[in-house]
PDB file of N, CA and C in Angstrom:
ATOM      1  N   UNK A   1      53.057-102.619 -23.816  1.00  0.00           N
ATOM      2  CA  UNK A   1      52.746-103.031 -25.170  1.00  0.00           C
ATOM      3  C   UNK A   1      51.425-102.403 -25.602  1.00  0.00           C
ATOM      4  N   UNK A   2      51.433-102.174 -27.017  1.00  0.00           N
ATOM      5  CA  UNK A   2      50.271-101.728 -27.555  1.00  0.00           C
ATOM      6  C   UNK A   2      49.310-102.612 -27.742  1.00  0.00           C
ATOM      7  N   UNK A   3      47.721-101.914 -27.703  1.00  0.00           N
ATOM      8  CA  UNK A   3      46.412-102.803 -28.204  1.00  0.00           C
ATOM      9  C   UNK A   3      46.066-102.924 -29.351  1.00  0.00           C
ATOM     10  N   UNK A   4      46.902-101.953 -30.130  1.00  0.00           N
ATOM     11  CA  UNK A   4      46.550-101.694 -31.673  1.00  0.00           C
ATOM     12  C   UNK A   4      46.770-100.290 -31.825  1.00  0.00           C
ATOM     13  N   UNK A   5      46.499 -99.764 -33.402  1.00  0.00           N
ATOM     14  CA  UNK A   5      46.924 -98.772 -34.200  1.00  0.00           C
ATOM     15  C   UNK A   5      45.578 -97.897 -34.247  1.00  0.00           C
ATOM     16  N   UNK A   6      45.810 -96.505 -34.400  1.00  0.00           N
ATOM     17  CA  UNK A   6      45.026 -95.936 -34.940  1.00  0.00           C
ATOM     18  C   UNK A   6      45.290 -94.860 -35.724  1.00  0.00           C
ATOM     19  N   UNK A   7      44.482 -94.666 -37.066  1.00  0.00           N
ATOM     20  CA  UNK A   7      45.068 -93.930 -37.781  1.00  0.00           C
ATOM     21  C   UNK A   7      44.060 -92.622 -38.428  1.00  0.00           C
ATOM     22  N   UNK A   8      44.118 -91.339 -38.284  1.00  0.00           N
ATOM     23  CA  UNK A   8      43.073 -90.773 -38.580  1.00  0.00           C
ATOM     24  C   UNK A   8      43.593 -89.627 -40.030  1.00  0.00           C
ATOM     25  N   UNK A   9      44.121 -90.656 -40.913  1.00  0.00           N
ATOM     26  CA  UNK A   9      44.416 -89.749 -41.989  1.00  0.00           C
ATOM     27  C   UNK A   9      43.448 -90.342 -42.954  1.00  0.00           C
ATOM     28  N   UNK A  10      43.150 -89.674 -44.175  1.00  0.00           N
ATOM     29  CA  UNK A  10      42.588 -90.837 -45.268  1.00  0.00           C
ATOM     30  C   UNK A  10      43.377 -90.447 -46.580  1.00  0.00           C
ATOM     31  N   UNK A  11      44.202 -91.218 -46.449  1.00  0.00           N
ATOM     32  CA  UNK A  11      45.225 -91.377 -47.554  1.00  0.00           C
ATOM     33  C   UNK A  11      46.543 -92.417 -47.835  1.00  0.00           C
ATOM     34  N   UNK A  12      46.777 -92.541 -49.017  1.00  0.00           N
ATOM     35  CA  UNK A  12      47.496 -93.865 -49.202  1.00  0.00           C
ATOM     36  C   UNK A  12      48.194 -94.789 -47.881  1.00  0.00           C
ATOM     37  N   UNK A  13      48.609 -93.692 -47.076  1.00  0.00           N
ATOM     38  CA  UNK A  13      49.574 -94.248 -46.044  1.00  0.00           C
ATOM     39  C   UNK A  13      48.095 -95.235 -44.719  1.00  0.00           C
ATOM     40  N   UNK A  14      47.194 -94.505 -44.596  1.00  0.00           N
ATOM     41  CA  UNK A  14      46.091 -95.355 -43.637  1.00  0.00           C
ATOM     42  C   UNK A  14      46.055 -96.295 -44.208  1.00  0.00           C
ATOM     43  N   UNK A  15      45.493 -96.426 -45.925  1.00  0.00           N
ATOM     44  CA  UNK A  15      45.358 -97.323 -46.303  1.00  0.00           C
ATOM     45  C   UNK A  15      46.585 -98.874 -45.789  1.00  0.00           C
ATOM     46  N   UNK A  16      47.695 -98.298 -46.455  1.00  0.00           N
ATOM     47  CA  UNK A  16      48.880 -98.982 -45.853  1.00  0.00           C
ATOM     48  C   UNK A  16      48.788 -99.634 -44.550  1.00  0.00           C
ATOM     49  N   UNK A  17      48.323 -99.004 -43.562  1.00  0.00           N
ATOM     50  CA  UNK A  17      48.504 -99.231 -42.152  1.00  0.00           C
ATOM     51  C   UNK A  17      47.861-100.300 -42.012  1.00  0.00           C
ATOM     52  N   UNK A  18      46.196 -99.793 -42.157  1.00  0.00           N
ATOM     53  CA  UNK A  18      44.984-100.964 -42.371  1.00  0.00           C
ATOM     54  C   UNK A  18      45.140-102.049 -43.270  1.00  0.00           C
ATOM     55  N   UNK A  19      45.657-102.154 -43.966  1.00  0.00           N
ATOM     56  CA  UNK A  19      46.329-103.685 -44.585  1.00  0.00           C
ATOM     57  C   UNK A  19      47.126-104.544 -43.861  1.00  0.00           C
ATOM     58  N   UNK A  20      48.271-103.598 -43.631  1.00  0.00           N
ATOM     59  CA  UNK A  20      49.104-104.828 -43.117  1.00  0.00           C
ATOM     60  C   UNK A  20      48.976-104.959 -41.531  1.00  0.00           C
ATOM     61  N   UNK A  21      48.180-103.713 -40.787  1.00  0.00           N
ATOM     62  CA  UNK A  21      48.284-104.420 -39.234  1.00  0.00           C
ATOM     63  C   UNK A  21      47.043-105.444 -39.585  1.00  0.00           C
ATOM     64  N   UNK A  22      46.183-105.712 -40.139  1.00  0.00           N
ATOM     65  CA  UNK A  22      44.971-106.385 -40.420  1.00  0.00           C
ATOM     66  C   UNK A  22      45.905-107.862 -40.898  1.00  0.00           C
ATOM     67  N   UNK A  23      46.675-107.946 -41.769  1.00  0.00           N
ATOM     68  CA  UNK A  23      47.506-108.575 -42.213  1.00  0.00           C
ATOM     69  C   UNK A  23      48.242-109.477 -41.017  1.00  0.00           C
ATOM     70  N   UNK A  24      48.662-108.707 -39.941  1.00  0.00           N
ATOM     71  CA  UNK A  24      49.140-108.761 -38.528  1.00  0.00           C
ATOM     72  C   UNK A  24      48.770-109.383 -37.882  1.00  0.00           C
ATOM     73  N   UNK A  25      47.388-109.036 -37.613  1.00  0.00           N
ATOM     74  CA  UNK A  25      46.383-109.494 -36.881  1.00  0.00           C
ATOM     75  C   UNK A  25      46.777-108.493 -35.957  1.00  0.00           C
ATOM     76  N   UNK A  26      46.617-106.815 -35.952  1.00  0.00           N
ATOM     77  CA  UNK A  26      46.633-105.977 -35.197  1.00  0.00           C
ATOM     78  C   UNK A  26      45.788-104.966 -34.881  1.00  0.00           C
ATOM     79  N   UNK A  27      45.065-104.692 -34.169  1.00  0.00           N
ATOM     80  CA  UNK A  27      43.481-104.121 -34.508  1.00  0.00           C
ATOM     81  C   UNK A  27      44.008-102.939 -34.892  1.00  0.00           C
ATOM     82  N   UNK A  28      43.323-102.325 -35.779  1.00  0.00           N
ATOM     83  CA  UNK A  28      43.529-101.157 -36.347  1.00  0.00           C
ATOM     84  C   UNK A  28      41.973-100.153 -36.069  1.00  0.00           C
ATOM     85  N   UNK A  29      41.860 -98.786 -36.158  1.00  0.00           N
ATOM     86  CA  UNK A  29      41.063 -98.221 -36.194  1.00  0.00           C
ATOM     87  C   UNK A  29      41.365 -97.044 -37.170  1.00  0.00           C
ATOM     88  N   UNK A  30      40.354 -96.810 -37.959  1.00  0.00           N
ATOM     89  CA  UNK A  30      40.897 -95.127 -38.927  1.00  0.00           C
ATOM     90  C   UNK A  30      39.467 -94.251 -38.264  1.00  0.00           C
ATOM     91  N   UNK A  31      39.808 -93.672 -38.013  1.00  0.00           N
ATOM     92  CA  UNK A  31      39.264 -91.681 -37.867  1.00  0.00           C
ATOM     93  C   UNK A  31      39.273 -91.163 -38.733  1.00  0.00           C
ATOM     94  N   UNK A  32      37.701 -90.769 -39.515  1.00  0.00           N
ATOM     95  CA  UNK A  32      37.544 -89.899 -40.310  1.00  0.00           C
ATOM     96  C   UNK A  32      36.630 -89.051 -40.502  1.00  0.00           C
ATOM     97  N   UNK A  33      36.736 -88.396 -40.813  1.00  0.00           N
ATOM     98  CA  UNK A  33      35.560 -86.751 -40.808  1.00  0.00           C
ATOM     99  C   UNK A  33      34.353 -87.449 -41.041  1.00  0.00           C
ATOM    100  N   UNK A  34      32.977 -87.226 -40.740  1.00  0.00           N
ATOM    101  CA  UNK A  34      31.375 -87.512 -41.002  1.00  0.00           C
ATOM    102  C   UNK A  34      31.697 -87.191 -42.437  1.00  0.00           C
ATOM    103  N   UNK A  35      32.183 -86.125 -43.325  1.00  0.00           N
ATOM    104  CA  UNK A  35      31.744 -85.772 -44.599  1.00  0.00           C
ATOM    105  C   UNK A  35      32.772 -86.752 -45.583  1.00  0.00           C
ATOM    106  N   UNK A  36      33.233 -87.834 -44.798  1.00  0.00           N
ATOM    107  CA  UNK A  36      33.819 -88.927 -45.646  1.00  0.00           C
ATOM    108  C   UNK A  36      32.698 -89.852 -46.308  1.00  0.00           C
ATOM    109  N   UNK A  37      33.457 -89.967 -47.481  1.00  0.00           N
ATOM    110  CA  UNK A  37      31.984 -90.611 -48.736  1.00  0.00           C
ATOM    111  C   UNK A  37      31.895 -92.266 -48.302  1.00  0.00           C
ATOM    112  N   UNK A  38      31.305 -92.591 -48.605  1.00  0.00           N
ATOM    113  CA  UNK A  38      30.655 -93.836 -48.058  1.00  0.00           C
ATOM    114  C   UNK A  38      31.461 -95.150 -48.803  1.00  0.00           C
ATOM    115  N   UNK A  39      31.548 -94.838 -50.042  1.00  0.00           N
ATOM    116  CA  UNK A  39      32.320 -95.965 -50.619  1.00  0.00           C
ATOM    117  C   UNK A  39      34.189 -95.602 -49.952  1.00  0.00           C
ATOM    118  N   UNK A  40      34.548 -94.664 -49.411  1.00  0.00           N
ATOM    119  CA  UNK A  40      35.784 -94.941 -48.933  1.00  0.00           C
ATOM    120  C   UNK A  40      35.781 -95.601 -47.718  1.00  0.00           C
ATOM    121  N   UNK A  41      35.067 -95.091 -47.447  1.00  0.00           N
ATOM    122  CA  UNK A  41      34.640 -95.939 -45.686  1.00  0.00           C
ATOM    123  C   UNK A  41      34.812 -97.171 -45.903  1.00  0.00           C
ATOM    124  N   UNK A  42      34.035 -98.120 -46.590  1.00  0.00           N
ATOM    125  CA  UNK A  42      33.879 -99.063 -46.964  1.00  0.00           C
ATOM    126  C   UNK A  42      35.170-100.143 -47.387  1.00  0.00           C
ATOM    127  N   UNK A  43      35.840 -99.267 -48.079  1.00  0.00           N
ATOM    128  CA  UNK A  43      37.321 -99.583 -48.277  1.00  0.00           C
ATOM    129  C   UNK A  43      38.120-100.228 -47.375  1.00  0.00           C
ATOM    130  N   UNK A  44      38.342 -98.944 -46.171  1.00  0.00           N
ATOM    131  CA  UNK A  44      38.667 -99.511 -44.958  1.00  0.00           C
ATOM    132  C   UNK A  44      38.144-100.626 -44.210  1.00  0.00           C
ATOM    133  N   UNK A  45      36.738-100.218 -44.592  1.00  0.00           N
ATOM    134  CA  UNK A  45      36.189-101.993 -43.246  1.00  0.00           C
ATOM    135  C   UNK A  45      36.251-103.122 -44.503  1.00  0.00           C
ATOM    136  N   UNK A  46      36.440-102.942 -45.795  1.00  0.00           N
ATOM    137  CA  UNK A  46      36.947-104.327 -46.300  1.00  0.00           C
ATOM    138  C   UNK A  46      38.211-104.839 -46.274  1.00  0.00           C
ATOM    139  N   UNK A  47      39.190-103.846 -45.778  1.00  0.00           N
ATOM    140  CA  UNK A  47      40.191-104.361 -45.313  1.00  0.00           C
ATOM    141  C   UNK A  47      40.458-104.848 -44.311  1.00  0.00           C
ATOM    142  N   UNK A  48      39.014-104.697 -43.198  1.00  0.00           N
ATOM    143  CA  UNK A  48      38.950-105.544 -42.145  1.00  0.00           C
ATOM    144  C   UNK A  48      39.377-104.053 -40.601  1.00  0.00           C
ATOM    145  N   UNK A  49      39.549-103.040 -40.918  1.00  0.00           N
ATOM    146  CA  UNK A  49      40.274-102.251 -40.341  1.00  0.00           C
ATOM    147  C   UNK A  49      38.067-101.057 -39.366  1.00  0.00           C
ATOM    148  N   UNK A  50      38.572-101.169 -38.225  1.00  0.00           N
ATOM    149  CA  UNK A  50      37.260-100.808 -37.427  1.00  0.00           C
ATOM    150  C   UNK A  50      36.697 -99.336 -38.123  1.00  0.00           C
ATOM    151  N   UNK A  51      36.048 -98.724 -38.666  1.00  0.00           N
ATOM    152  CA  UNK A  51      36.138 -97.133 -38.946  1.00  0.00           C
ATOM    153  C   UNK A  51      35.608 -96.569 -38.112  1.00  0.00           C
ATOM    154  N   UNK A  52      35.615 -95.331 -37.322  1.00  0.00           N
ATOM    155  CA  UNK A  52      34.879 -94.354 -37.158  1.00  0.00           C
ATOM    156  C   UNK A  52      34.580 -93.269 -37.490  1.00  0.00           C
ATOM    157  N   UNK A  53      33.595 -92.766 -37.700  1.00  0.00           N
ATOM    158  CA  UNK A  53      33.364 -91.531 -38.449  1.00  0.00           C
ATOM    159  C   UNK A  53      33.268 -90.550 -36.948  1.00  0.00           C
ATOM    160  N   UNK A  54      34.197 -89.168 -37.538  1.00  0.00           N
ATOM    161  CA  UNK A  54      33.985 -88.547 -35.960  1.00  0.00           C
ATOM    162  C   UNK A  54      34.287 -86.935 -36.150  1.00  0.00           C
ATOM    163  N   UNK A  55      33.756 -85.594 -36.173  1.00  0.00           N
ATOM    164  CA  UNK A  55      33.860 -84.420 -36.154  1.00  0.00           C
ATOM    165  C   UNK A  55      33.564 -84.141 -37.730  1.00  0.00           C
ATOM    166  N   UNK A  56      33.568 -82.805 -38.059  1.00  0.00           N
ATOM    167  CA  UNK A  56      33.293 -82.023 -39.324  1.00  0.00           C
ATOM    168  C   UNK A  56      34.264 -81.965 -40.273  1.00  0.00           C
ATOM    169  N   UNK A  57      35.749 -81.845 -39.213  1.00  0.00           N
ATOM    170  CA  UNK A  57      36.753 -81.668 -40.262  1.00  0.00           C
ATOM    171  C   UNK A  57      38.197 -82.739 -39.732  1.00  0.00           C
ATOM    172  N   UNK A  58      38.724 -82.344 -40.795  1.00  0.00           N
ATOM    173  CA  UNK A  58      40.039 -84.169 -40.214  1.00  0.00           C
ATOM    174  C   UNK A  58      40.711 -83.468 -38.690  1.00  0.00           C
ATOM    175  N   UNK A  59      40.881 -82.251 -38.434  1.00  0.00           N
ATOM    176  CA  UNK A  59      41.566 -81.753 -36.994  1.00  0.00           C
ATOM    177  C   UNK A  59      40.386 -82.475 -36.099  1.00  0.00           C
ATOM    178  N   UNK A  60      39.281 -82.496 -36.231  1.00  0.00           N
ATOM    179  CA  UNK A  60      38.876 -83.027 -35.352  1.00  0.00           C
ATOM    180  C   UNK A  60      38.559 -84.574 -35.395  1.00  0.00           C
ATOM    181  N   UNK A  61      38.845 -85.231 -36.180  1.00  0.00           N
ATOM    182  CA  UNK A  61      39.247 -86.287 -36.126  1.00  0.00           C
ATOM    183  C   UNK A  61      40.200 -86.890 -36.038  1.00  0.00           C
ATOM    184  N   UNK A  62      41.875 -86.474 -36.348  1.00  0.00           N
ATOM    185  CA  UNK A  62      42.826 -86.402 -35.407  1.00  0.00           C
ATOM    186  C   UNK A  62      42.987 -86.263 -34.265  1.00  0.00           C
ATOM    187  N   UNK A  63      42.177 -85.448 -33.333  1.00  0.00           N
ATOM    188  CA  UNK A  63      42.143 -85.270 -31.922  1.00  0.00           C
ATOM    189  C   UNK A  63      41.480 -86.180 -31.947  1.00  0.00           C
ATOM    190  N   UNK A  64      40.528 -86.615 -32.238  1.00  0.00           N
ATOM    191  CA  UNK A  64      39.907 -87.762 -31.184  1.00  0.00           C
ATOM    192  C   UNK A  64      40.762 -89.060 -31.595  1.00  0.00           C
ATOM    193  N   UNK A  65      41.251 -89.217 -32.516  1.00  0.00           N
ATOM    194  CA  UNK A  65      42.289 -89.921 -32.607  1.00  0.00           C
ATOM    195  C   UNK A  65      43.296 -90.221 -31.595  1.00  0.00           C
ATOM    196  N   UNK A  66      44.157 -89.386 -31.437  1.00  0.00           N
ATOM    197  CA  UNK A  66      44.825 -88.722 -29.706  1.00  0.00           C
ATOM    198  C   UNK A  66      44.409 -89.267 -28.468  1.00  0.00           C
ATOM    199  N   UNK A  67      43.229 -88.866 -28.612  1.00  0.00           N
ATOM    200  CA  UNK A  67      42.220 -88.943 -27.409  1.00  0.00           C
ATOM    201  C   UNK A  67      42.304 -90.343 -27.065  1.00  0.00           C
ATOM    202  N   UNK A  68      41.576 -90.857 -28.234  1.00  0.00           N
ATOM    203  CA  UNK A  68      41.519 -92.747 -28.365  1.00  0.00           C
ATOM    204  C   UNK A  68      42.821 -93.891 -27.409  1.00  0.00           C
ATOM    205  N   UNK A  69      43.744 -93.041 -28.562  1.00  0.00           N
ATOM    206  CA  UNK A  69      44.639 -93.572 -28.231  1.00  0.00           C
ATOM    207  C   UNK A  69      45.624 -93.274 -26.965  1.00  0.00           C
ATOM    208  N   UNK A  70      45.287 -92.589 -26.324  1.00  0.00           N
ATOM    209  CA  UNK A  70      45.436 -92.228 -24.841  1.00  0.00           C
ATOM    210  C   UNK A  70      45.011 -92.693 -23.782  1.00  0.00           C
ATOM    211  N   UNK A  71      44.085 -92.998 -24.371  1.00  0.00           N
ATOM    212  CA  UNK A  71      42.523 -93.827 -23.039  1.00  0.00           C
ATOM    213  C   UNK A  71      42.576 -95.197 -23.214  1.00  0.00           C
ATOM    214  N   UNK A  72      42.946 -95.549 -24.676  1.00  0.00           N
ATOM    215  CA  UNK A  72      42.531 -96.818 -24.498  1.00  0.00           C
ATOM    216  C   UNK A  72      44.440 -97.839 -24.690  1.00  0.00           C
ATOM    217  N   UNK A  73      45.696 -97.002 -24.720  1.00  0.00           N
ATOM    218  CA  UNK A  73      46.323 -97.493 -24.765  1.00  0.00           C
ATOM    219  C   UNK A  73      46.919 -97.949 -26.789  1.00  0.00           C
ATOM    220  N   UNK A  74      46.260 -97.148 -27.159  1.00  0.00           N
ATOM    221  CA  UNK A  74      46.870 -97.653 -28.726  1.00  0.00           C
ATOM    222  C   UNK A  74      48.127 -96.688 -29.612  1.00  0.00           C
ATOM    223  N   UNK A  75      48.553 -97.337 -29.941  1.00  0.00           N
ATOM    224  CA  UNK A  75      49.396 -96.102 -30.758  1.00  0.00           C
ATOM    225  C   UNK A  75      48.955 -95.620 -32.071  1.00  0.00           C
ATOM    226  N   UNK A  76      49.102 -94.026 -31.923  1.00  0.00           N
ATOM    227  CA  UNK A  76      48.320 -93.781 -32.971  1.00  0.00           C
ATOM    228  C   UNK A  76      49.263 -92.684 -33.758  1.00  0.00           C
ATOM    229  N   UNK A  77      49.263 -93.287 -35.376  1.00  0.00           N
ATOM    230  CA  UNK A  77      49.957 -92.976 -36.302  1.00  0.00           C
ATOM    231  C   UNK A  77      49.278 -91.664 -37.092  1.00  0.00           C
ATOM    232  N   UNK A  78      50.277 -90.531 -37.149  1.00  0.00           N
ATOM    233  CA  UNK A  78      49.696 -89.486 -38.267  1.00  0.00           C
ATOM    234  C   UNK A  78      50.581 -89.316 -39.599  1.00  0.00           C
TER     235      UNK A  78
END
């Protein structure tokens, strides 16, 4: 069984994710580039959903996405 979701896109569908596993009560995490603006960020953790900010561009925040979810057991949605 999974520990939770992770999602390293930023677009309607994360949004989606981070609602309703939050909704769930399913930990969620989103992955997103450092040059993500601050009020979107924000978005996400008011939906209750963990953020991390991680690499320059979204490939590298997809991989660590991967990564995450490899090590720590989560499934992670692209």
């Amino acid at each position: 069984q999974r520990k939770g979701v992770i999602v390293a896109t930023d677009c309607n569908f994360s949004m989606a994710v981070a609602y309703h596993a939050v909704e769930m009560r399913i930990p969620v995490f989103v992955i997103m580039p450092a040059y993500s603006s601050p009020p979107r960020l924000r978005m996400y953790r008011d939906y209750g959903a963990m953020v991390i900010s991680y690499g320059s561009t979204a490939r590298d925040s997809v991989n660590h996405a991967r990564h995450l979810a490899r090590e720590n057991g989560y499934l992670c949605l692209e």
